[in-house]
C-alpha atoms as a PDB file:
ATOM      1  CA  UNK A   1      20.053 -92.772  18.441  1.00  0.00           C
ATOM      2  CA  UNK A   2      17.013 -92.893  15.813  1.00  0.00           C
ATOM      3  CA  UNK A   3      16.119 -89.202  15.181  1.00  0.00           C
ATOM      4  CA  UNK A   4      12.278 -88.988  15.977  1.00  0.00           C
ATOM      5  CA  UNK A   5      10.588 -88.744  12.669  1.00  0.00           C
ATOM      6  CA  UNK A   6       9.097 -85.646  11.073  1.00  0.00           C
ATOM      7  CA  UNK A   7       5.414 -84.065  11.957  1.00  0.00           C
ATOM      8  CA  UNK A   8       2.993 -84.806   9.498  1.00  0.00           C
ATOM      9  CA  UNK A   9       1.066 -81.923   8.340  1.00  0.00           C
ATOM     10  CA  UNK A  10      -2.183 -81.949   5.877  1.00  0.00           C
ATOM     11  CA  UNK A  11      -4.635 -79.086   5.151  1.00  0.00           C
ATOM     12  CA  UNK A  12      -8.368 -78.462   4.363  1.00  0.00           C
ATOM     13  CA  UNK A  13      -9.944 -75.491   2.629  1.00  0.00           C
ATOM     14  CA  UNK A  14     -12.952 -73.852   3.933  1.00  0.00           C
ATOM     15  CA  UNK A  15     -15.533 -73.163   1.016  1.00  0.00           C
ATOM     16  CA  UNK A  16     -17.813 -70.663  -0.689  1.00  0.00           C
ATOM     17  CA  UNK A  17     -21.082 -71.275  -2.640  1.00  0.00           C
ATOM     18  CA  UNK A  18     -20.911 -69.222  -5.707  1.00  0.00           C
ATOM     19  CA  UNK A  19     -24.785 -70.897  -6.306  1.00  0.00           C
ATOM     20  CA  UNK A  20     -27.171 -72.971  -4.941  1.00  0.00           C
ATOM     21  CA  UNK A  21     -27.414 -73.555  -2.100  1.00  0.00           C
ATOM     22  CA  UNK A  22     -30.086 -74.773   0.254  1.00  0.00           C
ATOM     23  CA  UNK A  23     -31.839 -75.231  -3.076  1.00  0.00           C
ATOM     24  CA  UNK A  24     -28.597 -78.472  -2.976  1.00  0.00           C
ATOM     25  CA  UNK A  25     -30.371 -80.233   0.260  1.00  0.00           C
ATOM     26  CA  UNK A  26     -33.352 -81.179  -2.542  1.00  0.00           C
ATOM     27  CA  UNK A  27     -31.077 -82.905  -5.210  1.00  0.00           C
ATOM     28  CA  UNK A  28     -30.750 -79.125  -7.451  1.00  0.00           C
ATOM     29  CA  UNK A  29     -26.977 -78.806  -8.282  1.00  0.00           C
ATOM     30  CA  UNK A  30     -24.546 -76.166  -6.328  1.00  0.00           C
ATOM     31  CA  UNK A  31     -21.447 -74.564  -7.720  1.00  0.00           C
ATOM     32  CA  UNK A  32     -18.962 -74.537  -5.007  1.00  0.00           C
ATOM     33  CA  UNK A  33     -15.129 -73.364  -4.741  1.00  0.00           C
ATOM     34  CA  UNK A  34     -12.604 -74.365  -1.946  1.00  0.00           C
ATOM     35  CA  UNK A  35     -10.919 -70.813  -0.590  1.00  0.00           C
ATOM     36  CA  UNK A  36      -7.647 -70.523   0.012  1.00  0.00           C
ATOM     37  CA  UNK A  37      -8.026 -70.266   3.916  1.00  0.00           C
ATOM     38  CA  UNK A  38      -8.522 -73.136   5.720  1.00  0.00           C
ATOM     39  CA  UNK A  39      -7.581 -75.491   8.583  1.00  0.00           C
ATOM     40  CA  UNK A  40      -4.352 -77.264   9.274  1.00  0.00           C
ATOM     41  CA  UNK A  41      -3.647 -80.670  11.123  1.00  0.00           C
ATOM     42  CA  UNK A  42      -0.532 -81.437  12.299  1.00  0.00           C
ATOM     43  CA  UNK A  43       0.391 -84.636  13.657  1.00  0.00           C
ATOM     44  CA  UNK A  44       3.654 -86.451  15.070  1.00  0.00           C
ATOM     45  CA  UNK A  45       3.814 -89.793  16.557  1.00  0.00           C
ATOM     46  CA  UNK A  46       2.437 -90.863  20.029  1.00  0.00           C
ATOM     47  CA  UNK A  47       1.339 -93.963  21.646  1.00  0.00           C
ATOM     48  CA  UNK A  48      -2.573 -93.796  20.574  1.00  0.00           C
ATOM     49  CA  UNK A  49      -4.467 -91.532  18.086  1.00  0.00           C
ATOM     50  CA  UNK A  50      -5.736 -88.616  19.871  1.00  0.00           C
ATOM     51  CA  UNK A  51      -6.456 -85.124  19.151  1.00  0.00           C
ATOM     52  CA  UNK A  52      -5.628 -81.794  21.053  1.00  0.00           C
ATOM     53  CA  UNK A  53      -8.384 -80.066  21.608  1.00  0.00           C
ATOM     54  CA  UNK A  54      -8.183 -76.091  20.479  1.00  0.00           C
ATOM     55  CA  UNK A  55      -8.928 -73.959  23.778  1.00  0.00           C
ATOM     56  CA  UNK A  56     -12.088 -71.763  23.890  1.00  0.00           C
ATOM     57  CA  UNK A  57     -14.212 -74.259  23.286  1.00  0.00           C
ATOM     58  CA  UNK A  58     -17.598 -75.043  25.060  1.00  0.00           C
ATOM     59  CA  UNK A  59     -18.634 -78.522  26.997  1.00  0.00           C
ATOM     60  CA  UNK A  60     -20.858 -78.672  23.738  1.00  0.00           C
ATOM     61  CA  UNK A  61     -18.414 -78.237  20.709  1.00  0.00           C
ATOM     62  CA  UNK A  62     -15.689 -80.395  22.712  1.00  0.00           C
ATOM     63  CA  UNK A  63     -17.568 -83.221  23.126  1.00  0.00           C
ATOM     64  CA  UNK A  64     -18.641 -82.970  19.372  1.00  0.00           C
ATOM     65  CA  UNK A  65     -15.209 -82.503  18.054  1.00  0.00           C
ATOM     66  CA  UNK A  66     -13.872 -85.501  20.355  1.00  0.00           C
ATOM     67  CA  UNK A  67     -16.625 -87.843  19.124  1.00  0.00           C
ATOM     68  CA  UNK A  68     -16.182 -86.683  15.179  1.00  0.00           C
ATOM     69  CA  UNK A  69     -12.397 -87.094  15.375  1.00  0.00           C
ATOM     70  CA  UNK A  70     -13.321 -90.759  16.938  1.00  0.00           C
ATOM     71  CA  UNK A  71     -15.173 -91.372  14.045  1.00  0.00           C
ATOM     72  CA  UNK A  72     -12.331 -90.555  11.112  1.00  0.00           C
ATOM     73  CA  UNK A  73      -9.753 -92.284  13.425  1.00  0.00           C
ATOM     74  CA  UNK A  74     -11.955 -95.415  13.355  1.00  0.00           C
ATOM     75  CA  UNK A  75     -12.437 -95.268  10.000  1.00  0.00           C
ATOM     76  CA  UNK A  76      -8.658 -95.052   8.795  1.00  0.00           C
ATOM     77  CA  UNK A  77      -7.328 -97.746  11.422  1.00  0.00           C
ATOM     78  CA  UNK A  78      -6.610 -95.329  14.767  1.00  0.00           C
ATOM     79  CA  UNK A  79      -3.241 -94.488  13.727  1.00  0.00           C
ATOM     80  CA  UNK A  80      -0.902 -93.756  16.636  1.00  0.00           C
ATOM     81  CA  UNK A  81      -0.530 -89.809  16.225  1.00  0.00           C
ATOM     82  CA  UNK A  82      -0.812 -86.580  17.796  1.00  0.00           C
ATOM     83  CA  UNK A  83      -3.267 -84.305  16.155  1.00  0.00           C
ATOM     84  CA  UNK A  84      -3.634 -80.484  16.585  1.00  0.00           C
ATOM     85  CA  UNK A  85      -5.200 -78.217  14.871  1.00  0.00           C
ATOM     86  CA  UNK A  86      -4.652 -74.561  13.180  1.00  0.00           C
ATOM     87  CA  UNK A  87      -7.263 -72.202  11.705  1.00  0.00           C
ATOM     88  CA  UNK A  88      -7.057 -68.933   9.534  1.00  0.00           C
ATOM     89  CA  UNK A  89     -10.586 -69.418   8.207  1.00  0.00           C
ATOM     90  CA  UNK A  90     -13.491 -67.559  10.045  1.00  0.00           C
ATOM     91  CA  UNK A  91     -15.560 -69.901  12.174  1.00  0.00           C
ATOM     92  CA  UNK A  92     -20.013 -70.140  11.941  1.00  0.00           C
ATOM     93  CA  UNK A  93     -19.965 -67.533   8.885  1.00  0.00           C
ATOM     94  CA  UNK A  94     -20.653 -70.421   6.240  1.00  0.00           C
ATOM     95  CA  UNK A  95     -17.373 -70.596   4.849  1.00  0.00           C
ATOM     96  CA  UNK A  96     -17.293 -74.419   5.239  1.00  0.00           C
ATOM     97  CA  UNK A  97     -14.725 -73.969   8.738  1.00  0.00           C
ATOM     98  CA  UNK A  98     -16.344 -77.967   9.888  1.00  0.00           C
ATOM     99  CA  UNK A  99     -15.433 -79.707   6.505  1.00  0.00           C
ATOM    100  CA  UNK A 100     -12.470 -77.983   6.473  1.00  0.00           C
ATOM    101  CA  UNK A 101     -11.712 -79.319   9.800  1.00  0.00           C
ATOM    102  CA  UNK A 102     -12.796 -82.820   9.080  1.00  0.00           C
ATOM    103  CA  UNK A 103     -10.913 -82.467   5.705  1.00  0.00           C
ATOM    104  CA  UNK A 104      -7.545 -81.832   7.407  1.00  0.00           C
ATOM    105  CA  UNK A 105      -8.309 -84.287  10.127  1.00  0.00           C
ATOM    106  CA  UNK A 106      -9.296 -87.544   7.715  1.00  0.00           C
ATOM    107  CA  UNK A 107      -6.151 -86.494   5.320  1.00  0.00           C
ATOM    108  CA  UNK A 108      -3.937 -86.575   8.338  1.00  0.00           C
ATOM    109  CA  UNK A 109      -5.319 -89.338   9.410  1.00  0.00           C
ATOM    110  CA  UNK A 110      -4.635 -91.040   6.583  1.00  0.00           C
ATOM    111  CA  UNK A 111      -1.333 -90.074   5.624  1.00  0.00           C
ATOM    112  CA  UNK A 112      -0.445 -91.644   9.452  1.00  0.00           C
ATOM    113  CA  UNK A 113      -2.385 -94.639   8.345  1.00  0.00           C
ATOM    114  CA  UNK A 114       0.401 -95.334   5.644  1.00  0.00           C
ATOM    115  CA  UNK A 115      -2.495 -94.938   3.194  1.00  0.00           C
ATOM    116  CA  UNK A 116      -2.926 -92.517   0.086  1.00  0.00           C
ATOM    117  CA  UNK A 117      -5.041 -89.462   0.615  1.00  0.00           C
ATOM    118  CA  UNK A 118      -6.819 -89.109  -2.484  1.00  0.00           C
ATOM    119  CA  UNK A 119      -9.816 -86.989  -2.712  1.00  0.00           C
ATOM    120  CA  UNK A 120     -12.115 -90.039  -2.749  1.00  0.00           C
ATOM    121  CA  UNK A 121     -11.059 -91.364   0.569  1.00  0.00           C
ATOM    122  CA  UNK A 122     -10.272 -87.872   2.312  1.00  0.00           C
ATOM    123  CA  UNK A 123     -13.972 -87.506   1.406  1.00  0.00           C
ATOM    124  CA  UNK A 124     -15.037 -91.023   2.967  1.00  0.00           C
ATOM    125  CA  UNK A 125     -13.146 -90.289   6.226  1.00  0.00           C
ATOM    126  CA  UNK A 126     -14.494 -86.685   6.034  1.00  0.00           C
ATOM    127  CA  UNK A 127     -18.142 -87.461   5.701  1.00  0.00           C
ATOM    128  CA  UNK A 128     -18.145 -89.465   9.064  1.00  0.00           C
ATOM    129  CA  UNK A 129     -16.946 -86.604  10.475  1.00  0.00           C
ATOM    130  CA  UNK A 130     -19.813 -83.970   8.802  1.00  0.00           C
ATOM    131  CA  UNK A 131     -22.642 -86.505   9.627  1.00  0.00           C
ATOM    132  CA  UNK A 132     -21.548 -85.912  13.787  1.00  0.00           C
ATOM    133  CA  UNK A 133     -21.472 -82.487  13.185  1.00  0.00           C
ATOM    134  CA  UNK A 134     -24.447 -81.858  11.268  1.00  0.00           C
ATOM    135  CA  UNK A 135     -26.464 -85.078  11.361  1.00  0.00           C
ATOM    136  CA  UNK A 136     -27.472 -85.235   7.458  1.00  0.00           C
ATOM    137  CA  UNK A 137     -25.373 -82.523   6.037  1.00  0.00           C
ATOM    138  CA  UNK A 138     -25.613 -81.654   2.029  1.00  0.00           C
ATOM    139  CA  UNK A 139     -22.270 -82.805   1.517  1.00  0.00           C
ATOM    140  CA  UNK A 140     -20.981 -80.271  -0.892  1.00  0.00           C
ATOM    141  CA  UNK A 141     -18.902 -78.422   1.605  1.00  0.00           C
ATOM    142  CA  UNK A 142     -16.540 -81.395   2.608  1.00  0.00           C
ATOM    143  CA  UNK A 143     -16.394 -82.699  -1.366  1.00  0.00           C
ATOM    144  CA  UNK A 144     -15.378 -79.318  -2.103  1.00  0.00           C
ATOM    145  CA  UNK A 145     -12.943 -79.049   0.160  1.00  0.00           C
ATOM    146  CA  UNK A 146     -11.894 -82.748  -0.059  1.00  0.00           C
ATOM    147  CA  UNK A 147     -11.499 -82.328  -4.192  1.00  0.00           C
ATOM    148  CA  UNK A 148      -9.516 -78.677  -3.703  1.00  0.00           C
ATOM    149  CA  UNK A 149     -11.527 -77.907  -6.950  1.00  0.00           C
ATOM    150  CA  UNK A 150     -14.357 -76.005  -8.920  1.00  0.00           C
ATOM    151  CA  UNK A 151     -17.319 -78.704  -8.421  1.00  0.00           C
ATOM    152  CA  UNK A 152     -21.050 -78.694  -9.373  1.00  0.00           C
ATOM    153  CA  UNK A 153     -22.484 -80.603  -6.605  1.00  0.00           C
ATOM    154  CA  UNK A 154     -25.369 -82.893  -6.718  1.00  0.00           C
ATOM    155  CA  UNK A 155     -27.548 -85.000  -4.128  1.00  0.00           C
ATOM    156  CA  UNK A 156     -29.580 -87.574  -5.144  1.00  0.00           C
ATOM    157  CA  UNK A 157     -33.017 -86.690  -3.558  1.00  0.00           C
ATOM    158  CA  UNK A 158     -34.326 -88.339  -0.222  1.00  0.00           C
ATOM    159  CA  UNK A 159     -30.624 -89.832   0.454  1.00  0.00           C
ATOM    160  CA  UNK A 160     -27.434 -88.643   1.577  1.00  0.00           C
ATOM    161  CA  UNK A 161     -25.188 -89.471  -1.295  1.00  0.00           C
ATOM    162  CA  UNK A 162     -23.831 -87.158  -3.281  1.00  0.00           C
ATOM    163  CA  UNK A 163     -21.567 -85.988  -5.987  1.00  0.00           C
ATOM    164  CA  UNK A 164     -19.671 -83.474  -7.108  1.00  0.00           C
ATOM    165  CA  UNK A 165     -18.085 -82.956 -10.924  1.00  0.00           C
ATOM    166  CA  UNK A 166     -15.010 -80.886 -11.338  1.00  0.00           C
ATOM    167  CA  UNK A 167     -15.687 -77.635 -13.623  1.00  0.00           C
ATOM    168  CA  UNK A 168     -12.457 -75.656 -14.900  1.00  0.00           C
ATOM    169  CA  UNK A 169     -12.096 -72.634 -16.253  1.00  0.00           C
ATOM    170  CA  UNK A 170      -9.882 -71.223 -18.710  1.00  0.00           C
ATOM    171  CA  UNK A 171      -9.913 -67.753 -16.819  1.00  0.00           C
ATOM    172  CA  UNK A 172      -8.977 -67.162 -13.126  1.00  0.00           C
ATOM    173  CA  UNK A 173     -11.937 -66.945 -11.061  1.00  0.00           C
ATOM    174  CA  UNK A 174     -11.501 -64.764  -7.735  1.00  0.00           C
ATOM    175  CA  UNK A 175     -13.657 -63.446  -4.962  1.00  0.00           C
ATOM    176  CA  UNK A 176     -13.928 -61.066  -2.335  1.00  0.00           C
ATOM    177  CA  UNK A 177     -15.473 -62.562   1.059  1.00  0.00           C
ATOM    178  CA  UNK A 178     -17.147 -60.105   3.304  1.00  0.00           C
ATOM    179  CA  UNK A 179     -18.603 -60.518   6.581  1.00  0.00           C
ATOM    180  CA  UNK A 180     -21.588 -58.535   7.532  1.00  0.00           C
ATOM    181  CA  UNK A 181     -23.140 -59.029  11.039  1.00  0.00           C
ATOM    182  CA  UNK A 182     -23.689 -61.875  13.543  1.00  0.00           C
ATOM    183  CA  UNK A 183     -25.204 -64.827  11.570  1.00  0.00           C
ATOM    184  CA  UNK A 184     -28.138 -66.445  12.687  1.00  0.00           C
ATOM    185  CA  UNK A 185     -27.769 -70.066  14.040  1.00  0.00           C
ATOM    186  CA  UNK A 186     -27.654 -72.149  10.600  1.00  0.00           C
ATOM    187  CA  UNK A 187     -30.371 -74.736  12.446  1.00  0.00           C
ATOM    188  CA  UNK A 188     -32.673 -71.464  13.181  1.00  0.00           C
ATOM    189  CA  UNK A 189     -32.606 -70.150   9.461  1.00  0.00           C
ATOM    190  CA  UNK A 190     -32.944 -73.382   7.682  1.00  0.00           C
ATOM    191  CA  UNK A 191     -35.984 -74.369  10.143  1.00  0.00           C
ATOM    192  CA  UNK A 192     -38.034 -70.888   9.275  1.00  0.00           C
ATOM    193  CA  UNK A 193     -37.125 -71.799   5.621  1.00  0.00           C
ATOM    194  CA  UNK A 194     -38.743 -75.244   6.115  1.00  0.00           C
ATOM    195  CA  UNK A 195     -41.638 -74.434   7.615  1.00  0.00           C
ATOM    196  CA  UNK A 196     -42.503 -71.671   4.873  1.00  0.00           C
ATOM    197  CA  UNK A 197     -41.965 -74.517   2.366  1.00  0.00           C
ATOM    198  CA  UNK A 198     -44.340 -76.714   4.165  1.00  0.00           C
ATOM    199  CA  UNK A 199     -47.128 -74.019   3.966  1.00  0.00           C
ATOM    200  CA  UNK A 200     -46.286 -73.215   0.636  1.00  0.00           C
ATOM    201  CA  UNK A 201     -45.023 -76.159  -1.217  1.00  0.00           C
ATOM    202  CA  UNK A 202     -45.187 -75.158  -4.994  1.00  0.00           C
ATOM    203  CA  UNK A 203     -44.133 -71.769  -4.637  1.00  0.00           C
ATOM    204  CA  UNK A 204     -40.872 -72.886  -2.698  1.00  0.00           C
ATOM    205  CA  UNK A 205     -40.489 -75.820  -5.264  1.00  0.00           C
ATOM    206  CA  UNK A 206     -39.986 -73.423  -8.088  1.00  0.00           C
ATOM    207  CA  UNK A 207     -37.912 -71.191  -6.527  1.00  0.00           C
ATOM    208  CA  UNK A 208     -35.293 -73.851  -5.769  1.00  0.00           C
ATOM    209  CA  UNK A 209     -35.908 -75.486  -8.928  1.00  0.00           C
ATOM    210  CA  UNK A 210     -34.815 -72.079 -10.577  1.00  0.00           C
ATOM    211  CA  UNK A 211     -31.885 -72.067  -8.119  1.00  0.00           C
ATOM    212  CA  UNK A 212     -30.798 -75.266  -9.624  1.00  0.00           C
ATOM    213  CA  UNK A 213     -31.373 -73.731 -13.217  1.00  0.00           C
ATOM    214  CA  UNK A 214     -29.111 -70.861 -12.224  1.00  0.00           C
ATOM    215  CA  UNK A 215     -26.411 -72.893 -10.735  1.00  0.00           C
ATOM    216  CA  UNK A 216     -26.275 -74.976 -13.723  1.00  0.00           C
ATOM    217  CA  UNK A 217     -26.064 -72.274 -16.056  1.00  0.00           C
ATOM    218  CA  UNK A 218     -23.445 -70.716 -13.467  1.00  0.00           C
ATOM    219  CA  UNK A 219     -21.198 -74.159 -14.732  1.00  0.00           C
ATOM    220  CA  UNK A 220     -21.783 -73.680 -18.082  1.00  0.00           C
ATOM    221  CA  UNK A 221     -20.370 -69.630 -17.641  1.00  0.00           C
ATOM    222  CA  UNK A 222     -17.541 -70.812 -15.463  1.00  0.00           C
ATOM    223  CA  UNK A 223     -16.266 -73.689 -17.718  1.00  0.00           C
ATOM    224  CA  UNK A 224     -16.674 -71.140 -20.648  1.00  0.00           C
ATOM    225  CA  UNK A 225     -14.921 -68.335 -18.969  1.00  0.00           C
ATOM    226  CA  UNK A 226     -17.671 -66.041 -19.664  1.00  0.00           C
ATOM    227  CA  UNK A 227     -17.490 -64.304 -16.212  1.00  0.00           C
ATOM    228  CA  UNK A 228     -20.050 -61.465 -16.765  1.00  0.00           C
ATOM    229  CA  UNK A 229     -22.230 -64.447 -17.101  1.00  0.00           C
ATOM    230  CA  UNK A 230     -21.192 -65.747 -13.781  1.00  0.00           C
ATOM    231  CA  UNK A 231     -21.682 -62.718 -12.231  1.00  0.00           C
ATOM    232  CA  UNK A 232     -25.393 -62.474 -13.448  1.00  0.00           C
ATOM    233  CA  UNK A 233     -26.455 -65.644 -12.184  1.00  0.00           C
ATOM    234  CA  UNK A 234     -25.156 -64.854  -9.303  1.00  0.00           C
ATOM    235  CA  UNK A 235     -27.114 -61.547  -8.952  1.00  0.00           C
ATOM    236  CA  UNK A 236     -29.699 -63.351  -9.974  1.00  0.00           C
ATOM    237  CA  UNK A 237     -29.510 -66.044  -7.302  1.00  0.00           C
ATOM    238  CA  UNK A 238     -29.174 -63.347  -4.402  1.00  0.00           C
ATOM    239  CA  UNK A 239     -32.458 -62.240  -5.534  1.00  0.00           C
ATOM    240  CA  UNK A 240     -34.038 -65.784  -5.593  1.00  0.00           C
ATOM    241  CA  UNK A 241     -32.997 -66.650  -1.960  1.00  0.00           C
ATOM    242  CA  UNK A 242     -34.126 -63.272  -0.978  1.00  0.00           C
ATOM    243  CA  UNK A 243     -37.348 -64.715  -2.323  1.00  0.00           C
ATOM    244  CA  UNK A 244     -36.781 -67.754  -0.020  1.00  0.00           C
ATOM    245  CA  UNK A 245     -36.949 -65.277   3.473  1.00  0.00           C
ATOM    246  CA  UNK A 246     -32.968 -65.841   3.673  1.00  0.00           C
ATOM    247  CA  UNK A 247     -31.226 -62.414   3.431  1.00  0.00           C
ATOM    248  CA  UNK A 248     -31.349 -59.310   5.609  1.00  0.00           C
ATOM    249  CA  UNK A 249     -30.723 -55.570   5.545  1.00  0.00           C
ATOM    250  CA  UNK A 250     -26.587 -56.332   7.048  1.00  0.00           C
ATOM    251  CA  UNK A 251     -26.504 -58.870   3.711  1.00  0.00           C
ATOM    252  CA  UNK A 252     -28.173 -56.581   1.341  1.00  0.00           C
ATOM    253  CA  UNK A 253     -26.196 -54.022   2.128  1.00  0.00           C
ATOM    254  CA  UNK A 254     -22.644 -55.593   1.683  1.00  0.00           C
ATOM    255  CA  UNK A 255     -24.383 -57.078  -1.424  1.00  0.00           C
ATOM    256  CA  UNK A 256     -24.460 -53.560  -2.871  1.00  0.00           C
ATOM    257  CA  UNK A 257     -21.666 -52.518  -1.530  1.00  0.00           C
ATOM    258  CA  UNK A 258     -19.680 -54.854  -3.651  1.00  0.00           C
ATOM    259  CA  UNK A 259     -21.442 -54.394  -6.470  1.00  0.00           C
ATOM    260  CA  UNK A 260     -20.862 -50.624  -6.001  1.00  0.00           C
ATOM    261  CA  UNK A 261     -16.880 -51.870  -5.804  1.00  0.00           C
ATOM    262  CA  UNK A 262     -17.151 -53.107  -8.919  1.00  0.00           C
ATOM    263  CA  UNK A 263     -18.129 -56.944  -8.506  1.00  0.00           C
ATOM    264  CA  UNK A 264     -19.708 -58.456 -11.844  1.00  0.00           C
ATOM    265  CA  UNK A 265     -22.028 -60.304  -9.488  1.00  0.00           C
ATOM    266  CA  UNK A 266     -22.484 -60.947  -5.464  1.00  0.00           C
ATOM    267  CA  UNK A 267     -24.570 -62.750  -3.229  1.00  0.00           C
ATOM    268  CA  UNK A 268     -24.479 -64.219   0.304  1.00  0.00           C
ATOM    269  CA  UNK A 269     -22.797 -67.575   0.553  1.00  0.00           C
ATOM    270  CA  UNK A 270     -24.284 -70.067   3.077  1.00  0.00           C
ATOM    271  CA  UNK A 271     -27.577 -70.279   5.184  1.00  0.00           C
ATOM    272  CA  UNK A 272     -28.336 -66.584   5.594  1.00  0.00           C
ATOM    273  CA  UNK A 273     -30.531 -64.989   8.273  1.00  0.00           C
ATOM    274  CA  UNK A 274     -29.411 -62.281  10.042  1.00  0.00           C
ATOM    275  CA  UNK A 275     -25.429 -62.030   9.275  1.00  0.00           C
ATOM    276  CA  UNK A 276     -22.708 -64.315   7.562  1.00  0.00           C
ATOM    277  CA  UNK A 277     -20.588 -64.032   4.706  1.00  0.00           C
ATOM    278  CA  UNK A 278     -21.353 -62.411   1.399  1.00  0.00           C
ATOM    279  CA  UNK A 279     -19.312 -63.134  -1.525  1.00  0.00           C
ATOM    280  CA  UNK A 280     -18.655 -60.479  -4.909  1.00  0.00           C
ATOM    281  CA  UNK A 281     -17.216 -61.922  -7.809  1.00  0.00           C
ATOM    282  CA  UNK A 282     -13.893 -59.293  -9.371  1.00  0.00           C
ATOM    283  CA  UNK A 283     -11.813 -59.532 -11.915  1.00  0.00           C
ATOM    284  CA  UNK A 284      -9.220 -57.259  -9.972  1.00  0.00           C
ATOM    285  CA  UNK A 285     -10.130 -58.588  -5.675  1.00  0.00           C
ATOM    286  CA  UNK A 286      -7.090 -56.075  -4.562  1.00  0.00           C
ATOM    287  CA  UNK A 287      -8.574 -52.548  -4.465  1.00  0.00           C
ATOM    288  CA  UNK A 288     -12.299 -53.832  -2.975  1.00  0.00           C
ATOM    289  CA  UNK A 289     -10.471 -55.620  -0.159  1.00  0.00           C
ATOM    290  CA  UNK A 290      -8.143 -52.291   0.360  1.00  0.00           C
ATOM    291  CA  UNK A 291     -11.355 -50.803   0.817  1.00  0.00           C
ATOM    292  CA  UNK A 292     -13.121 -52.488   2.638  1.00  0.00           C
ATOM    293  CA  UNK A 293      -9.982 -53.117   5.024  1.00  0.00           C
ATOM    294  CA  UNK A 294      -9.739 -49.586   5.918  1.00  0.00           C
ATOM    295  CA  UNK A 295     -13.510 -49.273   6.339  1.00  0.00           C
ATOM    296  CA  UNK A 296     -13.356 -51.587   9.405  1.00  0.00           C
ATOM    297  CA  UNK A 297     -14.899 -54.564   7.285  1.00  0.00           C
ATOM    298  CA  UNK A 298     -13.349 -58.349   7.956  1.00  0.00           C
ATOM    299  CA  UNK A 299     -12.754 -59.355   4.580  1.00  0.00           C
ATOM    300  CA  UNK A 300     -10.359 -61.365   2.487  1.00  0.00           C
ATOM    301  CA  UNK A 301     -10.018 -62.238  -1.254  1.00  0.00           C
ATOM    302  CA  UNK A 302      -9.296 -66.012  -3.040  1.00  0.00           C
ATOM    303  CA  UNK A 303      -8.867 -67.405  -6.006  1.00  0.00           C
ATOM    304  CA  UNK A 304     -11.335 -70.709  -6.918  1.00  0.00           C
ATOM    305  CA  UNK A 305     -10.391 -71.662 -10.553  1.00  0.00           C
ATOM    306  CA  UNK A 306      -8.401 -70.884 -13.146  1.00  0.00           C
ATOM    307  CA  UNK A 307      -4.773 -70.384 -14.227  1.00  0.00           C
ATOM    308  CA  UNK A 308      -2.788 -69.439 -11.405  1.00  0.00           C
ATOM    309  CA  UNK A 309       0.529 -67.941 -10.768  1.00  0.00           C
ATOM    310  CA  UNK A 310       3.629 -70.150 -10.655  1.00  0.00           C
END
């Protein structure tokens, strides 16, 4: 009897902007780094290519999900697997929890397909499954995730292509991630934020032209390994897209209390609004998490770059 060969298993990390972002949708660069939480596909063999749906889900996000997996299994062949899917990243706090997803998915996918998962291709598969979930997304959280790397992401203006160069650093690079309140809907925050811009045009031009300005010199500190640098800019850039109507008193408040923890820099990672995820850069993530654990606070730390140990 032919024993039933193994499950395949591939994973995608969620992400964190250390700088730059919604300043990214208009061609500026973003510095991004993959987390160590994520999402996990596992597969084993079946007659079609089909995925399990995870329970709790509304009419609305299943029939999404079902037509983005559609999508990546077009696009690598419909191999005939089994997919289901695992998550220890938090969901809607703009730690990158769709990419991941669709990162996982398209490597599975792929690996099924007899085919070599490379970041490239992940990435190809991947971005068919970002465009059903966010129409015309940036695409720096699915390269991010796709290259499991350090990148300084770039989209070429008034398209949808995009690229992302790797930046390394000679010194380990680790964060704290915080959640502070209920975050906003994403398509709520970034639609205030555009209607400001169209009122005020060259105001908001500058201010994400400087965001771009920061996140580039946030690359240069990174591959450098000039951290206190890092940290700055990303003071620096809290303060811009507090500029931009994007923060809130919850944000702020975790914002200082990292900084007050010791964090060379922090700053809310993602849209903004109301709530979300705020991110403080340490050189020692233990004690802040400790904490923050035992002051009720969700939080977690990861490393993004840098020599790790073996």
């Amino acid at each position: 009897m032919a024993s039933r060969p193994p499950p395949i298993e591939a994973f995608g990390a969620g992400k964190v902007i250390l700088l730059g972002e919604h300043s990214v949708v208009y061609g500026h660069p973003a510095l991004a780094g993959p987390l160590s939480q994520g999402v996990t596909a596992r597969g084993v063999p079946a007659k079609r290519c089909q995925l399990t749906l995870p329970p709790h889900l509304s009419r609305h996000q299943r029939a999404q999900l079902t037509a983005a997996f559609a999508r990546a299994a077009k696009a690598t062949g419909e191999p005939a697997v089994k997919v289901t899917l695992d998550a220890d990243l938090p969901l809607a706090v703009g730690l990158g929890s769709s990419a991941a997803l669709s990162v996982a998915c398209s490597r599975l996918l792929l690996k099924a397909a007899g085919k070599e998962p490379t970041a490239k291709e992940t990435a190809r598969v991947a971005w068919e499954m970002e465009q059903e979930f966010h129409g015309t997304p940036s695409g720096v959280d699915h390269t991010t995730s796709a290259e499991e790397r350090l990148v300084l992401y770039r989209r070429k203006p008034g398209t949808a292509v995009g690229k992302g160069r790797v930046v390394d650093s000679p010194k380990s690079l680790s964060v704290v991630v915080a959640l502070a309140g209920e975050r906003s809907p994403t398509k709520a925050t970034v639609g205030a934020l555009r209607e400001r811009q169209a009122r005020w045009p060259e105001r908001y031009r500058r201010l994400f032209t400087e965001i771009g300005r920061v996140a580039s010199e946030g690359a240069e500190a990174v591959a450098s390994g000039d951290l206190a640098a890092l940290g700055d800019a990303m003071n620096v850039n809290q303060g811009l897209l507090a500029a931009l109507g994007l923060s809130s008193p919850p944000l702020e408040e975790m914002v200082y209390r990292l900084r007050g923890l010791g964090a060379l820099g922090a700053k809310l990672t993602g849209a903004g609004g109301d709530g979300g995820a705020v991110i403080g850069l340490f050189l020692e993530p233990a004690p802040a998490v400790a904490k923050l654990t035992a002051l009720g606070v969700r939080c977690f730390s990861s490393q993004l770059a840098g020599p790790r140990a073996t």
